[in-house]
N, C-alpha and C. Protein backbone atom coordinates (compact mmCIF):
# COMPACT_ATOMS: atom_id res chain seq x y z
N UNK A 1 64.37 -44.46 -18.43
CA UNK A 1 65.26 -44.36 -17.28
C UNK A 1 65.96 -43.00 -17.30
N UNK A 2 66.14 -42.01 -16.23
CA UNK A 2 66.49 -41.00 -16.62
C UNK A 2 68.17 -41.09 -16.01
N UNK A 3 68.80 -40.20 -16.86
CA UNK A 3 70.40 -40.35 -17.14
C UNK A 3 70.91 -40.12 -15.89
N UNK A 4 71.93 -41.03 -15.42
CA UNK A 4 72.68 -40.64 -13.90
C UNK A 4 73.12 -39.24 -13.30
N UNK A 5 73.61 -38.45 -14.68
CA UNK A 5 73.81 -37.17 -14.55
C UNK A 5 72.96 -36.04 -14.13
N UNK A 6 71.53 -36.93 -14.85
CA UNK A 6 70.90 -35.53 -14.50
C UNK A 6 69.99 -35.77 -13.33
N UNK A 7 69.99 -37.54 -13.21
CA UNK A 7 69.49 -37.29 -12.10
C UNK A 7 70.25 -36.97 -10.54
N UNK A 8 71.41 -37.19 -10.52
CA UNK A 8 72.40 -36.55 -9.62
C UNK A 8 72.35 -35.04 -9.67
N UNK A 9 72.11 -34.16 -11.01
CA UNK A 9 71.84 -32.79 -10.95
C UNK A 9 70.42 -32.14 -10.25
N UNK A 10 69.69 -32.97 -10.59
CA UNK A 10 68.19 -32.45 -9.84
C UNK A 10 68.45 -32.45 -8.50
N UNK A 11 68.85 -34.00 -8.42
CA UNK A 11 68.89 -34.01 -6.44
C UNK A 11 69.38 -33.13 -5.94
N UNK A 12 70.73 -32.19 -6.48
CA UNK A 12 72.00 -32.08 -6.01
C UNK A 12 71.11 -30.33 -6.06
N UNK A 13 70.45 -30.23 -7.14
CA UNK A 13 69.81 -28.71 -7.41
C UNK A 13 68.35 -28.88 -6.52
N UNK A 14 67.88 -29.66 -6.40
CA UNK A 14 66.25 -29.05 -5.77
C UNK A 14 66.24 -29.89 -4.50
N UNK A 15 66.93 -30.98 -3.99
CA UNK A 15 66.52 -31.73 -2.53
C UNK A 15 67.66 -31.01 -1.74
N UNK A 16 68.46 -30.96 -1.89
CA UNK A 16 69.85 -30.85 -1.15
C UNK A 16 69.88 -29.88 0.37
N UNK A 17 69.36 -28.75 -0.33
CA UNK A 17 69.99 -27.57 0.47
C UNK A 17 68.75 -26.19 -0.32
N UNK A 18 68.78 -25.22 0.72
CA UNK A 18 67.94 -23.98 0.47
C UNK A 18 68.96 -23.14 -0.41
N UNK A 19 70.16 -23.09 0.08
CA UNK A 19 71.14 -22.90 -0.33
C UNK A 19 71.35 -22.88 -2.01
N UNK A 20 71.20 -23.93 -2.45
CA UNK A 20 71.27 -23.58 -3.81
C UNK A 20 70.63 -23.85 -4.54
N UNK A 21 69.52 -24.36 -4.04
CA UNK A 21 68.09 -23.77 -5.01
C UNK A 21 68.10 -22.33 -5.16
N UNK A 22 67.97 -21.61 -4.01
CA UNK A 22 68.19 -20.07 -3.99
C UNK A 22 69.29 -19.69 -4.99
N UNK A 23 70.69 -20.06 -5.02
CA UNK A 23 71.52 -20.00 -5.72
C UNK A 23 71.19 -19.78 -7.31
N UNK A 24 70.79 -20.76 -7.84
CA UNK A 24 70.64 -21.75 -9.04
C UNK A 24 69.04 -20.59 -9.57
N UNK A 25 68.02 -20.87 -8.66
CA UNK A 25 66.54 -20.76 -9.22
C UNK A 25 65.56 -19.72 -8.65
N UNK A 26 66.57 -19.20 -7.66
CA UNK A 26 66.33 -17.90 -7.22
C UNK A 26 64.96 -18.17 -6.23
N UNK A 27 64.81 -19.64 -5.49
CA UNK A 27 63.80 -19.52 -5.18
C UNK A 27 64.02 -20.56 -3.91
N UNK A 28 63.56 -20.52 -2.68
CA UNK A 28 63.60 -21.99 -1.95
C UNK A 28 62.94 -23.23 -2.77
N UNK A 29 63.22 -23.83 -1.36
CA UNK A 29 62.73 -25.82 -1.80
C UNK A 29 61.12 -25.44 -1.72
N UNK A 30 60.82 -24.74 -0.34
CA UNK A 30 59.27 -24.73 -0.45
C UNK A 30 58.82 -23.98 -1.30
N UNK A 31 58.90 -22.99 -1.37
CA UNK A 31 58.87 -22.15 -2.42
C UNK A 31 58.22 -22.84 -3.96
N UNK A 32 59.76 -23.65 -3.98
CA UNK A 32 59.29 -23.90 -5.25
C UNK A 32 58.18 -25.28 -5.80
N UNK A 33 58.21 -25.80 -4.56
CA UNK A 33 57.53 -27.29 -4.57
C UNK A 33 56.21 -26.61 -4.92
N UNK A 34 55.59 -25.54 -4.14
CA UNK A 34 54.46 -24.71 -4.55
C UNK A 34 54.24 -24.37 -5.71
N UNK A 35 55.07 -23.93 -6.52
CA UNK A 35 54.94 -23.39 -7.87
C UNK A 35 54.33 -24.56 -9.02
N UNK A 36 55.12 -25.60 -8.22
CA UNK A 36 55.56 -26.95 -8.85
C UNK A 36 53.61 -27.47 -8.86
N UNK A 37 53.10 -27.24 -7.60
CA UNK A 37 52.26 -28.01 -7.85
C UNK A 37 51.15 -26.62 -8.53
N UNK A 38 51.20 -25.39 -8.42
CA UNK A 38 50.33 -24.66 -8.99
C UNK A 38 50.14 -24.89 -10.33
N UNK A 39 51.62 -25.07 -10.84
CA UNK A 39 51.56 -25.24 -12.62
C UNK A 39 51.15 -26.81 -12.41
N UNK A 40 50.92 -27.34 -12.21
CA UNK A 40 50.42 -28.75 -12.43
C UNK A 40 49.28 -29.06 -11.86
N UNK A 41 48.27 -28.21 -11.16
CA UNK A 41 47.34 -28.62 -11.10
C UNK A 41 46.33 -27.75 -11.57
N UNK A 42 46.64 -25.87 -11.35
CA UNK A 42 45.55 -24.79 -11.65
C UNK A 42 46.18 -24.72 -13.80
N UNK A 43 47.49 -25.03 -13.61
CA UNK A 43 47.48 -24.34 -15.27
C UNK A 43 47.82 -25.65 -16.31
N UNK A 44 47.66 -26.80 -15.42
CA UNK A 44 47.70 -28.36 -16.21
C UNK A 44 49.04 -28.28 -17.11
N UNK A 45 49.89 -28.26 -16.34
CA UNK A 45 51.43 -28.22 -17.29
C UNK A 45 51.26 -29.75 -16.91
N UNK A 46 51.65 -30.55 -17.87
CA UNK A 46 51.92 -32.25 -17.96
C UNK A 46 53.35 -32.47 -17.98
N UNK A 47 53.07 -33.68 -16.88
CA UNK A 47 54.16 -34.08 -16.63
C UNK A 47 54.99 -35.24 -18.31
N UNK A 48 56.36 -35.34 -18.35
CA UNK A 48 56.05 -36.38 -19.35
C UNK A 48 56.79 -37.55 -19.00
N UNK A 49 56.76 -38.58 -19.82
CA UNK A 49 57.66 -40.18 -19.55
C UNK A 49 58.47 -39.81 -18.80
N UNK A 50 59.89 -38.86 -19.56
CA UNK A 50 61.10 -38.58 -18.80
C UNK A 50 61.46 -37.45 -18.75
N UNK A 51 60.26 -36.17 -18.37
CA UNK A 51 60.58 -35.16 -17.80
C UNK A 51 59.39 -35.06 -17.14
N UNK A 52 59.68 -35.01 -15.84
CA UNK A 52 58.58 -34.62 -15.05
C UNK A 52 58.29 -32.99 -14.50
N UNK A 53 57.59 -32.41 -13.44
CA UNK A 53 57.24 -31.12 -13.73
C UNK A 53 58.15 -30.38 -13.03
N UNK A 54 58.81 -30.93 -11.94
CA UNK A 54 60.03 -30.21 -11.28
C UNK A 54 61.05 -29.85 -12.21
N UNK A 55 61.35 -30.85 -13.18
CA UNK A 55 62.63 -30.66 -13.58
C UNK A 55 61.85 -29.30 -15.07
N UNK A 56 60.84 -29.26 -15.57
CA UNK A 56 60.32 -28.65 -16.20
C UNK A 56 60.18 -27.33 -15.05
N UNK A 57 59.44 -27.44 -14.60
CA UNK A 57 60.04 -25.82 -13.72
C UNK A 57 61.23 -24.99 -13.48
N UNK A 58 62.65 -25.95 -13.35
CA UNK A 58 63.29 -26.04 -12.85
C UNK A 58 64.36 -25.37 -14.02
N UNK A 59 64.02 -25.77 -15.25
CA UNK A 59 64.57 -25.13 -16.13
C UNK A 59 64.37 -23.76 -16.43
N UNK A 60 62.94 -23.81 -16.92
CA UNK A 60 62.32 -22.55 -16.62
C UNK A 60 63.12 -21.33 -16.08
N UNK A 61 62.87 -21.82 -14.46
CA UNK A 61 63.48 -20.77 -13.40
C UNK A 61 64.96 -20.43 -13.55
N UNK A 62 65.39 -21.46 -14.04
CA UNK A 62 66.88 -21.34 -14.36
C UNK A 62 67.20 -20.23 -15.59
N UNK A 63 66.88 -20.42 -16.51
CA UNK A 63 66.94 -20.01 -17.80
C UNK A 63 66.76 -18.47 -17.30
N UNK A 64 65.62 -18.24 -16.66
CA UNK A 64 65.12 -16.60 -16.07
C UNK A 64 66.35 -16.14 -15.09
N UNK A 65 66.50 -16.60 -14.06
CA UNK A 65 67.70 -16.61 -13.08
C UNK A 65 68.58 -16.37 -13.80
N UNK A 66 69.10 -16.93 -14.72
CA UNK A 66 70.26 -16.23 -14.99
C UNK A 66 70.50 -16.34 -16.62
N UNK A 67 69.93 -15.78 -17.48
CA UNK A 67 69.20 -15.18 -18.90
C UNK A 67 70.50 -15.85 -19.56
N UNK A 68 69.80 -17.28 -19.24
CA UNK A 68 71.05 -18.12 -20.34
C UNK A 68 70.29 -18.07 -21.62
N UNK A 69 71.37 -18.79 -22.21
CA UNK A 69 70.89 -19.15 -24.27
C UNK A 69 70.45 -20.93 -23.76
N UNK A 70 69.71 -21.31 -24.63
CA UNK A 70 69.37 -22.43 -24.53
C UNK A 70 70.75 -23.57 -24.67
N UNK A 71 71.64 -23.69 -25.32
CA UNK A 71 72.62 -24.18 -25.29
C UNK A 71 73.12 -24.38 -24.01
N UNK A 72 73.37 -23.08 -22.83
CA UNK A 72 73.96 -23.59 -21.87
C UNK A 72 72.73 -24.28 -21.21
N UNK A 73 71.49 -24.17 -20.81
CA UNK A 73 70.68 -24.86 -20.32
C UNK A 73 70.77 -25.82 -20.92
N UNK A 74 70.83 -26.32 -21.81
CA UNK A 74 70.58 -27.76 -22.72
C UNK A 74 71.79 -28.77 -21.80
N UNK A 75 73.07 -27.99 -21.82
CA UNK A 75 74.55 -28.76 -20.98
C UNK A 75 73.98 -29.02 -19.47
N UNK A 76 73.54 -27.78 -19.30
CA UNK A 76 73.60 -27.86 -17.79
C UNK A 76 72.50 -28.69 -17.03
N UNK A 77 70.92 -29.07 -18.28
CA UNK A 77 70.18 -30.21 -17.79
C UNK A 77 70.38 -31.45 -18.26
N UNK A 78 71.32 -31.54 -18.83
CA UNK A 78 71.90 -33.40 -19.69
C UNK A 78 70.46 -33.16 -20.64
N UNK A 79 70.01 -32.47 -21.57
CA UNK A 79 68.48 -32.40 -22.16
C UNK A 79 69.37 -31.76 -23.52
N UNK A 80 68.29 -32.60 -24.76
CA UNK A 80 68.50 -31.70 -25.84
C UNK A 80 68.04 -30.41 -26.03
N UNK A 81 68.43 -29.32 -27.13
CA UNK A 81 68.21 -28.28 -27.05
C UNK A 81 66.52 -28.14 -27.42
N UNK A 82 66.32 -28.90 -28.21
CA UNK A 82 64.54 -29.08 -28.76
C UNK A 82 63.71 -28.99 -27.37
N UNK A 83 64.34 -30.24 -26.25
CA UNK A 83 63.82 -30.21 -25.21
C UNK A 83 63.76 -29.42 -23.97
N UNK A 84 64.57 -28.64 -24.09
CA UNK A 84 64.58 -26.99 -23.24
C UNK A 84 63.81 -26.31 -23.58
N UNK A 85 63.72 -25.84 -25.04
CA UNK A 85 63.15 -25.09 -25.67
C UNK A 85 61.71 -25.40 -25.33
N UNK A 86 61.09 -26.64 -25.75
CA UNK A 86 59.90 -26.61 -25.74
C UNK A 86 59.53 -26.79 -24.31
N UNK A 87 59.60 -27.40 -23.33
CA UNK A 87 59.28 -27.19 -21.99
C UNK A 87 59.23 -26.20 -21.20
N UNK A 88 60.10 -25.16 -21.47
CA UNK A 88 60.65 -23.93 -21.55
C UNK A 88 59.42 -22.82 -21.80
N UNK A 89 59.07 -23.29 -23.13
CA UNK A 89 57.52 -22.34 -23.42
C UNK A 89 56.58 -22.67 -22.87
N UNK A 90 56.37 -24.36 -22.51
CA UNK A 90 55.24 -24.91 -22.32
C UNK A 90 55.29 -23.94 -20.69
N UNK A 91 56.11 -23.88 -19.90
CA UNK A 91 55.88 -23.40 -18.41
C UNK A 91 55.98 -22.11 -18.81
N UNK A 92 56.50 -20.98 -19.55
CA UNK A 92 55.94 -20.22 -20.01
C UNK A 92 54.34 -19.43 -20.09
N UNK A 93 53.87 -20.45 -20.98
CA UNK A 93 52.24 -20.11 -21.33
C UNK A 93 51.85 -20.13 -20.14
N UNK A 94 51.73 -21.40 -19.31
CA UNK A 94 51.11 -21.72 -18.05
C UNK A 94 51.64 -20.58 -17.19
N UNK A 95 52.55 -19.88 -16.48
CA UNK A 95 52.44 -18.94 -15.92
C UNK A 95 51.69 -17.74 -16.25
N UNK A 96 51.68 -17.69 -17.83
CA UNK A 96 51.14 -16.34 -18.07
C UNK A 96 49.60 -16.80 -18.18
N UNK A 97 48.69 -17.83 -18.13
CA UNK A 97 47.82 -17.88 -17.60
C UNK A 97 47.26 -17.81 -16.26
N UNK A 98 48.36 -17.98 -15.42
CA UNK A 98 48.23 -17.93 -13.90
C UNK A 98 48.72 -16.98 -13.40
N UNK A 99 48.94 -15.66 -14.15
CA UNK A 99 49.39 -14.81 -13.66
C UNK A 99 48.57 -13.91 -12.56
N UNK A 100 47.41 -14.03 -12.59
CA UNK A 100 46.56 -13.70 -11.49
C UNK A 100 46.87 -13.87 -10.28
N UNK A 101 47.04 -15.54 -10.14
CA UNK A 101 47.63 -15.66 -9.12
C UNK A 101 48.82 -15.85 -8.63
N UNK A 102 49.42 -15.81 -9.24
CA UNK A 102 51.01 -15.73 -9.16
C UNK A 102 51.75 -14.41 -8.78
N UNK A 103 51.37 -13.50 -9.20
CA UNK A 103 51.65 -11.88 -9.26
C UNK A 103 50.55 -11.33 -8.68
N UNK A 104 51.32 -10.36 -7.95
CA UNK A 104 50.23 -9.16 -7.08
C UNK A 104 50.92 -8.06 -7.81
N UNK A 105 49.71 -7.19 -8.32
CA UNK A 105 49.98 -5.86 -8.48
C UNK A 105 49.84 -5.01 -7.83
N UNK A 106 50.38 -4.16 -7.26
CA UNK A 106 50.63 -2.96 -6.33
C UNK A 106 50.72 -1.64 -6.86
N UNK A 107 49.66 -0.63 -6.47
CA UNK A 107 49.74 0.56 -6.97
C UNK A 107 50.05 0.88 -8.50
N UNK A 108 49.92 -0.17 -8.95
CA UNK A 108 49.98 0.07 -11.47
C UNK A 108 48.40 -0.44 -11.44
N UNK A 109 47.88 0.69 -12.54
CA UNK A 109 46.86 0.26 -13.14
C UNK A 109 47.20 -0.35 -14.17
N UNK A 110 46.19 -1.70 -14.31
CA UNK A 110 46.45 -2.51 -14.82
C UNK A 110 45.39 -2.12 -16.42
N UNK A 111 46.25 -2.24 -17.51
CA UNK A 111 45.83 -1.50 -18.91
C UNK A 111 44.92 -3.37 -19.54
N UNK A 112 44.24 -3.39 -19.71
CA UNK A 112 43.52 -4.86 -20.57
C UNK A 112 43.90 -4.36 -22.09
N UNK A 113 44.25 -5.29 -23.32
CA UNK A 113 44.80 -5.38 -24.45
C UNK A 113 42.87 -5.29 -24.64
């Protein structure tokens, strides 16, 4: 069952308003519902029991938005710090596999490792 808090925080952060998703994740509702389903279907980010992939994005974007320490993300999703952390990387990897399509490069040559 997921905690009243945080589920009042999701609603309140990703259904509500453009307003402060933009705020919060630097991104709209549509926007991000897109992202939501790219990492979950082209880069297989899994959903789990009681974190599903929004709220796993959602951290993510947050954490980047505004270059918190895991501690305040940990408060600010009702989530332990283990569980930021690792969801955190897991959407991580998956972008940087999808970075193809996610990112357009413009005028940089692009150097291969």
């Amino acid at each position: 069952m997921l905690h009243p808090e945080r589920k009042e925080y999701m609603k309140r952060l990703l259904y509500e308003s453009d307003v402060t998703c933009i705020q919060q994740l630097r991104m709209n509702r549509a926007t991000f519902v897109i992202l939501c389903r790219m990492v979950e279907i082209d880069g297989k980010l899994k959903a789990y029991r009681y974190l599903q992939i929004d709220e796993q994005v959602a951290i993510f974007l947050y954490i980047l938005a505004h270059h918190v320490k895991n501690r305040v993300s940990k408060f600010q999703f009702h989530r332990s710090g283990e569980a930021t952390n690792k969801h955190f990387n897991n959407v991580v990897n998956v972008v940087i596999r999808l970075e193809k399509e996610l990112f357009k490069f413009i005028g940089v040559r692009r150097v291969e490792p």
